[in-house]
Protein backbone atom coordinates (compact mmCIF):
# COMPACT_ATOMS: atom_id res chain seq x y z
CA UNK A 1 -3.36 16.96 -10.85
CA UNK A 2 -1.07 18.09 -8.13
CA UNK A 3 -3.85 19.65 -5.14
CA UNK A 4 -2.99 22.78 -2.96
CA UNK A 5 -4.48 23.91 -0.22
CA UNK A 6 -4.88 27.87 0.29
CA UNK A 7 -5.70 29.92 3.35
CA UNK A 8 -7.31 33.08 2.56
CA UNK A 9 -7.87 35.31 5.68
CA UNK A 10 -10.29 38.70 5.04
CA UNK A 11 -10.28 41.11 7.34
CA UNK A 12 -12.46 44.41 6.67
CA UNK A 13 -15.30 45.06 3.95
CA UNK A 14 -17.60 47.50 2.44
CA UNK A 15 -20.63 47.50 0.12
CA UNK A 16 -18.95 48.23 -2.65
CA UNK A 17 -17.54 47.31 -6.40
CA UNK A 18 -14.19 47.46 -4.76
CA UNK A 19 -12.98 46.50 -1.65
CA UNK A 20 -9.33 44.85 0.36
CA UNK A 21 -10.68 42.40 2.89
CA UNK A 22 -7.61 40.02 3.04
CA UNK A 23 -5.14 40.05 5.36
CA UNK A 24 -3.21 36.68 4.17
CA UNK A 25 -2.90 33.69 2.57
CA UNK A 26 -0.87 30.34 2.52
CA UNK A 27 0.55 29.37 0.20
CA UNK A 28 0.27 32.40 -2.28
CA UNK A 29 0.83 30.71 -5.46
CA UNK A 30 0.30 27.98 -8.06
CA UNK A 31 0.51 26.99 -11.24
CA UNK A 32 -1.11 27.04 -14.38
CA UNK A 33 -3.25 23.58 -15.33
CA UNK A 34 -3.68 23.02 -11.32
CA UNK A 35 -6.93 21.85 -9.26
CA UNK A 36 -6.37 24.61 -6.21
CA UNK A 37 -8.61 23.93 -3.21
CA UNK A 38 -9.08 27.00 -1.33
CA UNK A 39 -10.36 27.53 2.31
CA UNK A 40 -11.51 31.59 3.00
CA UNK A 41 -11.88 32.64 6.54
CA UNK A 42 -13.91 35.75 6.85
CA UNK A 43 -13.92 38.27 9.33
CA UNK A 44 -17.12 40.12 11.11
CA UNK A 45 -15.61 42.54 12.89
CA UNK A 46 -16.77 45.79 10.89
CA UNK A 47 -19.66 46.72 9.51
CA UNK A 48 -22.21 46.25 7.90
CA UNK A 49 -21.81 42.53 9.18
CA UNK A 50 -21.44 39.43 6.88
CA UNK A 51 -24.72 38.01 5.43
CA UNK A 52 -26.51 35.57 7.58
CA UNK A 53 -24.70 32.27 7.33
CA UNK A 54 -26.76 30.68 5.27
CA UNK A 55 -26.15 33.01 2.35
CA UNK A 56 -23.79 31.55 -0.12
CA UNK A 57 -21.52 34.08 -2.30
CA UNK A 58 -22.67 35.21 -5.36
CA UNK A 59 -19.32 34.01 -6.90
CA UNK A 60 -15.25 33.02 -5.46
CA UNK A 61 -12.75 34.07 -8.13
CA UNK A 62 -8.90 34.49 -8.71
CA UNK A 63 -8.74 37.10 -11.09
CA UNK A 64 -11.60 36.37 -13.47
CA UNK A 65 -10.97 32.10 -12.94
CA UNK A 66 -14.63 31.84 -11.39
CA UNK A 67 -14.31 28.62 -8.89
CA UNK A 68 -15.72 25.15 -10.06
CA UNK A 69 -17.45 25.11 -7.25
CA UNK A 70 -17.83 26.80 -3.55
CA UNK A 71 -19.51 26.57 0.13
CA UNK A 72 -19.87 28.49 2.91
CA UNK A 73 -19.62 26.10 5.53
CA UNK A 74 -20.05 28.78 8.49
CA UNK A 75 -20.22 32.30 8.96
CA UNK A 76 -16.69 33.00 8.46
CA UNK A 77 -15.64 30.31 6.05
CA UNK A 78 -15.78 29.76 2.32
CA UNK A 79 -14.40 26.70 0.55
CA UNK A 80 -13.77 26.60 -3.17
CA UNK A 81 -11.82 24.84 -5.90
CA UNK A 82 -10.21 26.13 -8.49
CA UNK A 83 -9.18 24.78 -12.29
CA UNK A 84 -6.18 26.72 -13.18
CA UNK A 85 -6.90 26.66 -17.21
CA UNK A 86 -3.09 25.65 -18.60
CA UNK A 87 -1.46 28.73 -20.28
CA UNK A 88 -2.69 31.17 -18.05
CA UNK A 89 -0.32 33.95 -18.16
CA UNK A 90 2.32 34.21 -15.00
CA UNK A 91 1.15 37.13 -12.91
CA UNK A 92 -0.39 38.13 -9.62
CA UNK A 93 -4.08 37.93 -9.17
CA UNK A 94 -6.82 39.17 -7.25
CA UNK A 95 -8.90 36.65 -4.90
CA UNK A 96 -12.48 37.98 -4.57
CA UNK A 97 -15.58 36.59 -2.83
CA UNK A 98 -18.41 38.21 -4.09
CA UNK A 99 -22.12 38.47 -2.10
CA UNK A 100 -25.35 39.66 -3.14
CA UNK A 101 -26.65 41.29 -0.25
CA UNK A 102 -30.13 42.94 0.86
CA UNK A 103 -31.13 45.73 -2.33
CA UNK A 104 -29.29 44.26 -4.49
CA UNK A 105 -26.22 45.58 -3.18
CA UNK A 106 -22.29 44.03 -4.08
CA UNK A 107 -20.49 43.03 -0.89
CA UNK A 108 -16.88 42.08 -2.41
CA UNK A 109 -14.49 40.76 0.13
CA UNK A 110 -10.72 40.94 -1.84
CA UNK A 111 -6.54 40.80 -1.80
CA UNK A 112 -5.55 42.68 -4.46
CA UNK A 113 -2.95 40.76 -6.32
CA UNK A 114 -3.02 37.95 -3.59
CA UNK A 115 -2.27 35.27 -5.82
CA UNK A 116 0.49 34.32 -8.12
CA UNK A 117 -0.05 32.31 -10.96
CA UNK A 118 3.26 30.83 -12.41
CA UNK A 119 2.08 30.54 -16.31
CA UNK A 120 2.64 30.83 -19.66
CA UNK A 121 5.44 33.61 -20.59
CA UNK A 122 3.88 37.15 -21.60
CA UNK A 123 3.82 37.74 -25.13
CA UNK A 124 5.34 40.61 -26.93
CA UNK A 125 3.00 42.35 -29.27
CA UNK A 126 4.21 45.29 -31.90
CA UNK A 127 2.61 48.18 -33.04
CA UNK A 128 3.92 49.91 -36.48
CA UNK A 129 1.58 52.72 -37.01
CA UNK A 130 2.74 53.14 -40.54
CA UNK A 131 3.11 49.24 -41.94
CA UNK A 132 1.27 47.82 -39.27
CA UNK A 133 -2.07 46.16 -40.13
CA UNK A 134 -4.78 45.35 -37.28
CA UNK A 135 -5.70 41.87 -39.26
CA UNK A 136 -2.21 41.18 -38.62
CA UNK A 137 -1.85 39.14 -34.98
CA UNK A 138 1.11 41.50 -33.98
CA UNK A 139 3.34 39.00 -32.80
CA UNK A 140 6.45 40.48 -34.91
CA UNK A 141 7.35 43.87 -36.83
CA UNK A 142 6.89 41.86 -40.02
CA UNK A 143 3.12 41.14 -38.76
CA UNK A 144 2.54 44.65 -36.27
CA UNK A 145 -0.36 46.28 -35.41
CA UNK A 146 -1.51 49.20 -36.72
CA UNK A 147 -3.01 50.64 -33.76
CA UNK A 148 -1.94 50.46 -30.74
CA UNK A 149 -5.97 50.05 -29.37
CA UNK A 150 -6.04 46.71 -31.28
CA UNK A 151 -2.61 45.54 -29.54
CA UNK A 152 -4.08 46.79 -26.45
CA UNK A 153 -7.26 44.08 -27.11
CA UNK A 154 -5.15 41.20 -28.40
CA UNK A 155 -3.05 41.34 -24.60
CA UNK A 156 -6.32 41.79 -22.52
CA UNK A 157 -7.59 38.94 -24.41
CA UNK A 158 -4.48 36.62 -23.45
CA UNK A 159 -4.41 37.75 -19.88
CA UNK A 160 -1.42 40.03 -20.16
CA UNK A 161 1.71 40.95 -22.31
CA UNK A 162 4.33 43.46 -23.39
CA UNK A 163 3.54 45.87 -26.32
CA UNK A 164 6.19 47.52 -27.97
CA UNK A 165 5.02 50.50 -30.37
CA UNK A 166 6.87 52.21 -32.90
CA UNK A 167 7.87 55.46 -33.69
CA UNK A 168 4.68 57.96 -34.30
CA UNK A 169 1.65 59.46 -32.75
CA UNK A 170 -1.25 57.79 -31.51
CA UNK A 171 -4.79 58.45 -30.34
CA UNK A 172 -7.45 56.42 -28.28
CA UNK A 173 -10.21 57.13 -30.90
CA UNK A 174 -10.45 57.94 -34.32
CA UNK A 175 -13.75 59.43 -33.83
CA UNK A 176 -14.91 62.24 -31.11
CA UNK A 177 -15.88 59.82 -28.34
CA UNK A 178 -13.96 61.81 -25.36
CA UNK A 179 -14.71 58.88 -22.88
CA UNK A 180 -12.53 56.10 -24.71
CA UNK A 181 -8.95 56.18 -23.53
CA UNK A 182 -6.31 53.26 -23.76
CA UNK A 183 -6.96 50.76 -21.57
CA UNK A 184 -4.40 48.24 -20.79
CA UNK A 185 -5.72 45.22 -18.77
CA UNK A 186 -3.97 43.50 -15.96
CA UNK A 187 -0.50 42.76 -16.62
CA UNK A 188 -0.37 44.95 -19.55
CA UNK A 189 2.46 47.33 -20.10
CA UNK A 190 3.30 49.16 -22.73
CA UNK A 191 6.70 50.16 -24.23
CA UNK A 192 7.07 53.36 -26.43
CA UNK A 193 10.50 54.27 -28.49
CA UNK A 194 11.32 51.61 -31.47
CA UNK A 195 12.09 51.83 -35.00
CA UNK A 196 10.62 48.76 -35.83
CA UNK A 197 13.84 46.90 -36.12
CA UNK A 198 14.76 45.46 -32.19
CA UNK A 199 14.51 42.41 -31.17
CA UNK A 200 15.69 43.45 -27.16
CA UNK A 201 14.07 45.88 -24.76
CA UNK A 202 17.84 47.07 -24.12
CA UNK A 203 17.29 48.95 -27.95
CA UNK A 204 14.44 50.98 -26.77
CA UNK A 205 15.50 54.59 -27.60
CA UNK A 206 12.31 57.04 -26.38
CA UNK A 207 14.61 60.21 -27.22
CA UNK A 208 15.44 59.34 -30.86
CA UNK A 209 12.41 57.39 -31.46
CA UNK A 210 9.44 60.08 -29.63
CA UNK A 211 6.31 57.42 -29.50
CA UNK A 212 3.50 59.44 -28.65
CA UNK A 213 0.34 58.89 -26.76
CA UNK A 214 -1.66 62.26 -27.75
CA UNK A 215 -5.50 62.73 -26.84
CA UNK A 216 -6.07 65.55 -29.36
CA UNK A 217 -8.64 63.75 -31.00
CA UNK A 218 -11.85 65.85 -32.49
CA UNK A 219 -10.65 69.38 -33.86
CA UNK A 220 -6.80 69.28 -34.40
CA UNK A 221 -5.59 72.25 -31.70
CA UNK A 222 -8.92 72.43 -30.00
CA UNK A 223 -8.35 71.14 -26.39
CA UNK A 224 -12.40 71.34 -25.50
CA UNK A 225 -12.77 67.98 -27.27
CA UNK A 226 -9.92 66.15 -26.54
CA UNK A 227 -10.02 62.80 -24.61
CA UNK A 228 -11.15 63.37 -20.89
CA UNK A 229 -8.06 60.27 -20.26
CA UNK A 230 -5.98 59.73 -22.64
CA UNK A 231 -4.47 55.64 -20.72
CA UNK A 232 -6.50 54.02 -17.30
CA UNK A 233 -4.34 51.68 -16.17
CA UNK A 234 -4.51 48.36 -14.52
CA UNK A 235 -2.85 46.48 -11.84
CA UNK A 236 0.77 45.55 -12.91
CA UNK A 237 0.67 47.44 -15.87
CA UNK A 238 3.85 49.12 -16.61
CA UNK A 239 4.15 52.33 -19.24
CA UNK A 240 7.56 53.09 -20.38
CA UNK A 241 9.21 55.15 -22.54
CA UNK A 242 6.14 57.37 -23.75
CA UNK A 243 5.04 60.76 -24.21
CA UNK A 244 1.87 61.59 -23.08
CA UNK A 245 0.41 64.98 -24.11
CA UNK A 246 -3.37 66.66 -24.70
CA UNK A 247 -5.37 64.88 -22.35
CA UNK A 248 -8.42 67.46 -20.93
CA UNK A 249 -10.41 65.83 -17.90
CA UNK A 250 -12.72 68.77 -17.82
CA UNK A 251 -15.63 66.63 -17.67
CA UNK A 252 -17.93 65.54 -14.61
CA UNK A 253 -17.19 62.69 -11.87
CA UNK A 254 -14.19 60.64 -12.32
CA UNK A 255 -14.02 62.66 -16.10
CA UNK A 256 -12.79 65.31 -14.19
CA UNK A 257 -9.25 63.61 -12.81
CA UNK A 258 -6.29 62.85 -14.47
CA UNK A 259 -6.02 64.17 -18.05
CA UNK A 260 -3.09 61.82 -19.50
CA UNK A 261 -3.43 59.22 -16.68
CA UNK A 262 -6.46 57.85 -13.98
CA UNK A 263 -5.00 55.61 -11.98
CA UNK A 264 -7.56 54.15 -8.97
CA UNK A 265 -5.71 51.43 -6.88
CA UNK A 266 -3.62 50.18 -9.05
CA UNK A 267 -0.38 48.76 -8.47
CA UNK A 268 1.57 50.09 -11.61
CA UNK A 269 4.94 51.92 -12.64
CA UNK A 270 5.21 54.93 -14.93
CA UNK A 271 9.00 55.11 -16.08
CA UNK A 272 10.63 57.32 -18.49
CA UNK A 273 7.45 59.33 -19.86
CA UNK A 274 7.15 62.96 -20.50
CA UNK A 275 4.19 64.66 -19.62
CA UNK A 276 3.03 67.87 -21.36
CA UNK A 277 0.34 69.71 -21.68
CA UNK A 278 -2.24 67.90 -19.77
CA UNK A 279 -5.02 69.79 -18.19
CA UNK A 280 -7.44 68.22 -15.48
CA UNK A 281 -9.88 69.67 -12.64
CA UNK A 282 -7.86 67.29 -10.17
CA UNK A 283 -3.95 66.04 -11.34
CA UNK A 284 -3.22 67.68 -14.93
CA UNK A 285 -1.39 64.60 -15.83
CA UNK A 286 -2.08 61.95 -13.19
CA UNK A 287 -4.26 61.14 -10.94
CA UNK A 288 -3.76 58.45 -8.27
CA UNK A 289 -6.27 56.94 -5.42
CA UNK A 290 -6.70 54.46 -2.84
CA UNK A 291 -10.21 53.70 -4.18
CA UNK A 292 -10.85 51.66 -0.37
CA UNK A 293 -10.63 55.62 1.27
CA UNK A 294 -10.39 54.64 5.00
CA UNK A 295 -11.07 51.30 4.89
CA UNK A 296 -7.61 50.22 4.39
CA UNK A 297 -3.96 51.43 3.55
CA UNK A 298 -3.23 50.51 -0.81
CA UNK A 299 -0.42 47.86 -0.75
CA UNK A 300 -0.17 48.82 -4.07
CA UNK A 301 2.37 51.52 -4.51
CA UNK A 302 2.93 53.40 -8.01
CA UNK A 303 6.08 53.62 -9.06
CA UNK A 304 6.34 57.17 -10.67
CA UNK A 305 10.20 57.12 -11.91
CA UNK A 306 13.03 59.22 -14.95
CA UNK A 307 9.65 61.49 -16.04
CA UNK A 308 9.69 64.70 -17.18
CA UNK A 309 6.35 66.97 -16.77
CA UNK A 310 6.06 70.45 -18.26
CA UNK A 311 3.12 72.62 -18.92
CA UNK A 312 0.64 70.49 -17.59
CA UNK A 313 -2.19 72.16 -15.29
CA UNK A 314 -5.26 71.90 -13.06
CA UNK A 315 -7.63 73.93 -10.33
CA UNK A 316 -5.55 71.29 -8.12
CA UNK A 317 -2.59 69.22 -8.48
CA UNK A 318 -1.58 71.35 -11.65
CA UNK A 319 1.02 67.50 -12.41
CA UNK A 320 0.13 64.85 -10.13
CA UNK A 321 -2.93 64.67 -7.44
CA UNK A 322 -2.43 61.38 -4.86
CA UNK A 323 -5.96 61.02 -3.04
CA UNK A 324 -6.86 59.14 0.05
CA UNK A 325 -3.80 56.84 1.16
CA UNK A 326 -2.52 56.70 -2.07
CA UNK A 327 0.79 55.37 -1.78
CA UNK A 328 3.64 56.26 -4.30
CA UNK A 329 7.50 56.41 -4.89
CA UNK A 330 8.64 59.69 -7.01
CA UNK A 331 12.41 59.07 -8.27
CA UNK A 332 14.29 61.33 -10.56
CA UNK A 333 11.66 63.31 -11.66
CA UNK A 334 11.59 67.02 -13.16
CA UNK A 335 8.69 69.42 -12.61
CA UNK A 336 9.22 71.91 -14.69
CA UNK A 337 6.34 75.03 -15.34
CA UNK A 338 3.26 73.12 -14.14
CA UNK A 339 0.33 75.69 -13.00
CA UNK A 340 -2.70 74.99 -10.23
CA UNK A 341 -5.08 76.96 -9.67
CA UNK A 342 -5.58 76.73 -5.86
CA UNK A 343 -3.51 74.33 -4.41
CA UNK A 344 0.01 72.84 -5.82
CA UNK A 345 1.40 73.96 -8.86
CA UNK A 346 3.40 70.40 -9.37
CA UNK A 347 1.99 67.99 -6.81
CA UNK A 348 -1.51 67.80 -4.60
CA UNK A 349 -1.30 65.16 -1.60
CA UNK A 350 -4.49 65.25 -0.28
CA UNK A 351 -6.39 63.37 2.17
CA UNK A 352 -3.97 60.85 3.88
CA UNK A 353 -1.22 58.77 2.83
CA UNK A 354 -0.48 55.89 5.75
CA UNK A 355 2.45 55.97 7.77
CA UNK A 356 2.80 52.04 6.55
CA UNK A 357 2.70 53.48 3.15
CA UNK A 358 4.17 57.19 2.69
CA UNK A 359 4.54 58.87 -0.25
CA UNK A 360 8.38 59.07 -0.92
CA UNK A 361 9.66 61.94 -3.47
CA UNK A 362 13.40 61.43 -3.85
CA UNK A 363 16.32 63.11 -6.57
CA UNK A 364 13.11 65.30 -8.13
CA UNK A 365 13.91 68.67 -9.62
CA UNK A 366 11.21 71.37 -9.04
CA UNK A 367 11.90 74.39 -11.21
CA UNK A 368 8.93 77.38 -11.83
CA UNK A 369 5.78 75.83 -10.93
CA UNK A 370 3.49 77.77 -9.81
CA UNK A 371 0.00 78.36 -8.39
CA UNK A 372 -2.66 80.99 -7.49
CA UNK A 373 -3.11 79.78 -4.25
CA UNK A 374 -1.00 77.74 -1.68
CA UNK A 375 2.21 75.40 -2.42
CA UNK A 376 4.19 76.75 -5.48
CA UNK A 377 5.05 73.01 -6.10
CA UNK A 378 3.71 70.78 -3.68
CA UNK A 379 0.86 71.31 -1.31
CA UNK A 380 -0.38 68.77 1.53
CA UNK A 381 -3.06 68.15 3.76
CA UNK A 382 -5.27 65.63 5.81
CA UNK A 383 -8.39 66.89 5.71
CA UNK A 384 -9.86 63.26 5.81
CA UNK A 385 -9.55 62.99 9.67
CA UNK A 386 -10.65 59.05 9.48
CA UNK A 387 -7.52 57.85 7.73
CA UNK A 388 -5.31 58.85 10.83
CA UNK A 389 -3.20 61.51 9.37
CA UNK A 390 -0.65 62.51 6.24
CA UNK A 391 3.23 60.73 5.98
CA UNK A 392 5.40 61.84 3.46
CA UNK A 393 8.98 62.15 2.44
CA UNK A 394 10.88 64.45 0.29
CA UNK A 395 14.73 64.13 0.27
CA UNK A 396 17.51 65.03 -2.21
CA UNK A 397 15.39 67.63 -4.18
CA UNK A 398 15.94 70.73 -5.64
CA UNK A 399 13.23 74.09 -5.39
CA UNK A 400 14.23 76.59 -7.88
CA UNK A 401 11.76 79.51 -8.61
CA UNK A 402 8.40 78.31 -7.82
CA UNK A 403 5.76 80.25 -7.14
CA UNK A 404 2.35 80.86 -4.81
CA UNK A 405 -0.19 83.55 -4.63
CA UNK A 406 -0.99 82.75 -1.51
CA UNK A 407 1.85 80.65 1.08
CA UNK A 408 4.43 78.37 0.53
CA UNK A 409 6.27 79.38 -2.53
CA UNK A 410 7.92 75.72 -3.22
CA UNK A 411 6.00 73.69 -0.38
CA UNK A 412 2.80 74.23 2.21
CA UNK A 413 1.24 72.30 4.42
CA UNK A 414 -2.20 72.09 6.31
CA UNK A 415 -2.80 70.10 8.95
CA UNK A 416 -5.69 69.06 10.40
CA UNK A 417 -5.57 65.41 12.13
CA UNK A 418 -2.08 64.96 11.53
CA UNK A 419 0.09 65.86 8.76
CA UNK A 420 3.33 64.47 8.93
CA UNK A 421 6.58 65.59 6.60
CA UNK A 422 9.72 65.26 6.68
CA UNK A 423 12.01 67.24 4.45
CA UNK A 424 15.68 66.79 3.75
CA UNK A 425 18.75 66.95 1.64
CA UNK A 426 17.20 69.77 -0.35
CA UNK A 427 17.56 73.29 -2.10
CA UNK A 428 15.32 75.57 -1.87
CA UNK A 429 16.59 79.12 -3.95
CA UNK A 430 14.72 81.48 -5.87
CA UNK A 431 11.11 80.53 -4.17
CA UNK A 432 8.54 82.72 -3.70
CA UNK A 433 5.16 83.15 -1.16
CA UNK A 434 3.38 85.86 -2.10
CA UNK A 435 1.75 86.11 2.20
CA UNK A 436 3.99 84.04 3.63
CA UNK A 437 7.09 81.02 3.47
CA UNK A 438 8.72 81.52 0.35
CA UNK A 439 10.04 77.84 0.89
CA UNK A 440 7.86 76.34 2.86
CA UNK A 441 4.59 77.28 4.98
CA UNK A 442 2.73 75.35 7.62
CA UNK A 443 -0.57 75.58 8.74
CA UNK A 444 -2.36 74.67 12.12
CA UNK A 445 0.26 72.19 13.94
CA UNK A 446 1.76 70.53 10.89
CA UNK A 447 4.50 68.13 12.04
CA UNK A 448 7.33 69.15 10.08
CA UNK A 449 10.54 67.71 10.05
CA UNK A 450 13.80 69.66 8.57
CA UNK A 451 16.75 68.18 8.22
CA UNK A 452 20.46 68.99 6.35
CA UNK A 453 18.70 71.55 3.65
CA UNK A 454 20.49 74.53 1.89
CA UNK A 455 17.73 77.55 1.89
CA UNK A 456 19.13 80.40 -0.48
CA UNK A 457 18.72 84.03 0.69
CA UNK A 458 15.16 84.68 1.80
CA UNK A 459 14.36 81.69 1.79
CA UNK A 460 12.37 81.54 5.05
CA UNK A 461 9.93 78.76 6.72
CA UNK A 462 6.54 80.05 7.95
CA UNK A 463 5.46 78.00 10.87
CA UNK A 464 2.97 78.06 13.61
CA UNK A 465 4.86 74.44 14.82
CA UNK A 466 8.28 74.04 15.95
CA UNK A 467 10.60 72.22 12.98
């Protein structure tokens, strides 16, 4: 077996489930049915500090390959060797070094999606909620799945795939359980708009053939039961093509975030969906965080791009909420009557997003959002002072009859470290602030940069810093 050597360097850490520590590694791939020896410097720079040198990890894995074996030969270095298993599906996987430190307590050191595996070819699995049968291994119409749950399994189980799903509605549950949601697995995506007759991605249709993901389960109608998420998603995982409608995250803790989607840290792409109807405490439809906070900037952006989200609200966020350096593109969207609460009828950015990773919203159309407090359609801050401020982008957008309560009837911003945004190509008509900036408002020293918009009559921009 051909032998590779690997260079992982780690770089910052936390006790924690979840944690990026890595800062490279050479060379970042391999291939399936390969012996990979692996050499893991470690850094103790932060704290709490790295166990005392003696302590060997608890376990050295890419993805969930646990090594063959591993030593700590000093403080800062970790050898181990890894068996590839032959037919591992291609992909990009996590390397994780995992201690078991004083209490108990998980000390994960980790590069999300570090290493690439160059494998076995996903499979395509089909879901035919009419013919479909969940006996059936799902590898062709003739032999679908019935549900899309037991597609979901069979591609976990391989290590990834594509899952194309007919026509029709479908739930997470069949029962009243509002915590299970869809959950596709690493390298998962999932494909919505088929008749049950293609044999190429190219025939997907999503507008002729509506595929939807619905969390009404319980009482038909009666939103108090439906699923708190309705998909969590995993790294890689692409959904495409889907509507996603019904989800209520009215519960407690993370129950509480993202009705259709909860996304935490994941590096995944949402194309072509329509949202509707979603309701949430914190992103009506989706909800998207950096689940390392301050300790380090997500390298894995979310790709939010051709969706469509009406009628979805929250007390914040009343479409999308992206939390603590979450880092995201939003392309060719439409906002269309979302409601929040208090803060952002369409879109909450709160809490940071880096300046090496902005948030970028680009060709979106923002048309009668609304909110009873500040930001008609999108509201900003950086309230968390540790991640070192708030960068985001909004060009080539139009603002057409939003609405605030409060300020900023299509945009507001607070500042309170450093919130950074920079506005241009844009429309703004029609917008309303019920105290103040019927486009946009600014609050406390935001650093706002306007540049080639078109502001309609009355359209005005309330600011206590020069832009």
């Amino acid at each position: 077996m051909k032998k590779i050597l690997i260079i992982l360097v780690l770089s910052a850490f936390c006790l924690s489930a979840f944690n990026q520590g890595i800062t490279s590694i050479s060379p970042d791939s391999g291939n399936d049915g390969e012996t990979v020896n692996v050499s893991i410097t470690l850094e103790n720079s932060v704290m709490p500090p790295l166990p005392p040198s003696d302590v060997q990890p608890e376990d050295v894995l890419i993805g969930s390959i646990s090594a063959t074996s591993f030593n700590r030969t000093s403080e800062t270095n970790v050898d181990a060797t890894f068996d590839i298993p032959g037919g591992t599906i291609s992909g990009n996987y996590d390397v994780i070094v995992q201690f078991v430190v004083g209490g108990g307590d998980e000390l994960n050191l980790s590069l999300s999606g570090g290493f690439e595996i160059f494998g076995a070819a996903l499979s395509v699995y089909y879901v035919d909620g009419d013919a479909g049968n969940d006996s059936n291994d799902g590898l062709s119409w003739a032999n679908a799945k019935q549900s899309l749950t037991s597609a979901i399994s069979a591609a976990n189980i391989a290590g990834g795939g594509n899952i194309w799903v007919k026509a029709g509605t479908y739930k997470p549950t069949d029962g009243t359980d509002r915590n299970i949601s869809f959950e596709p697995g690493q390298n998962v995506s999932i494909y919505g708009g088929f008749d049950g007759t293609e044999t190429d991605i190219s025939e997907q249709d999503p507008i002729t053939n509506l595929t939807i993901l619905s969390g009404d389960i319980g009482t038909l109608d009666d939103i108090s039961d439906n699923s708190y998420h309705i998909v969590k998603t995993s790294k890689n995982s692409i959904l495409n093509g889907l509507t996603l409608t019904k989800g209520n995250a009215n519960g407690d803790r993370l129950d509480r975030m993202g009705g259709a989607i909860y996304l935490a840290d994941d590096k995944a792409s949402v194309i072509n969906c329509k949202f509707e109807e979603n309701y949430a405490d914190e992103g009506g439809a989706i909800y998207i965080f950096n689940i390392n906070g301050a300790t380090s900037a997500t390298t894995d952006i979310v790709t939010i791009e051709g969706c469509n989200f009406t009628d979805n609200s929250a007390n914040n966020g009343g479409a999308i909420v992206m939390r603590v350096g979450a880092s995201s593109d939003i392309l060719y969207c439409n906002f269309s009557s979302n409601q929040a609460e208090w803060r952002g009828g369409a879109i909450y950015i709160d809490y940071g997003a880096y300046e090496t990773a902005p948030i970028t919203i680009d060709n979106c159309t923002f048309d009668s959002n609304s909110t009873n407090g500040n930001g008609g359609a999108i509201y900003s801050d950086d309230m968390a002072s540790q991640l070192g401020g708030t960068y985001w982008f909004v060009s080539n957008c139009n603002f057409t009859n939003n609405s605030a309560t409060y300020r900023g009837g299509a945009i507001s911003n607070y500042n309170n470290t450093g919130n950074y945004a920079n506005i241009s190509n844009s429309d703004f008509t029609g917008n309303f602030g019920g105290a103040l900036g019927n486009a946009i408002a600014n609050d406390n020293g935001v650093s706002l940069t306007v540049n080639d918009n078109t502001f309609g009559s009355d359209q005005d921009i309330d600011s206590d810093e020069t832009c």
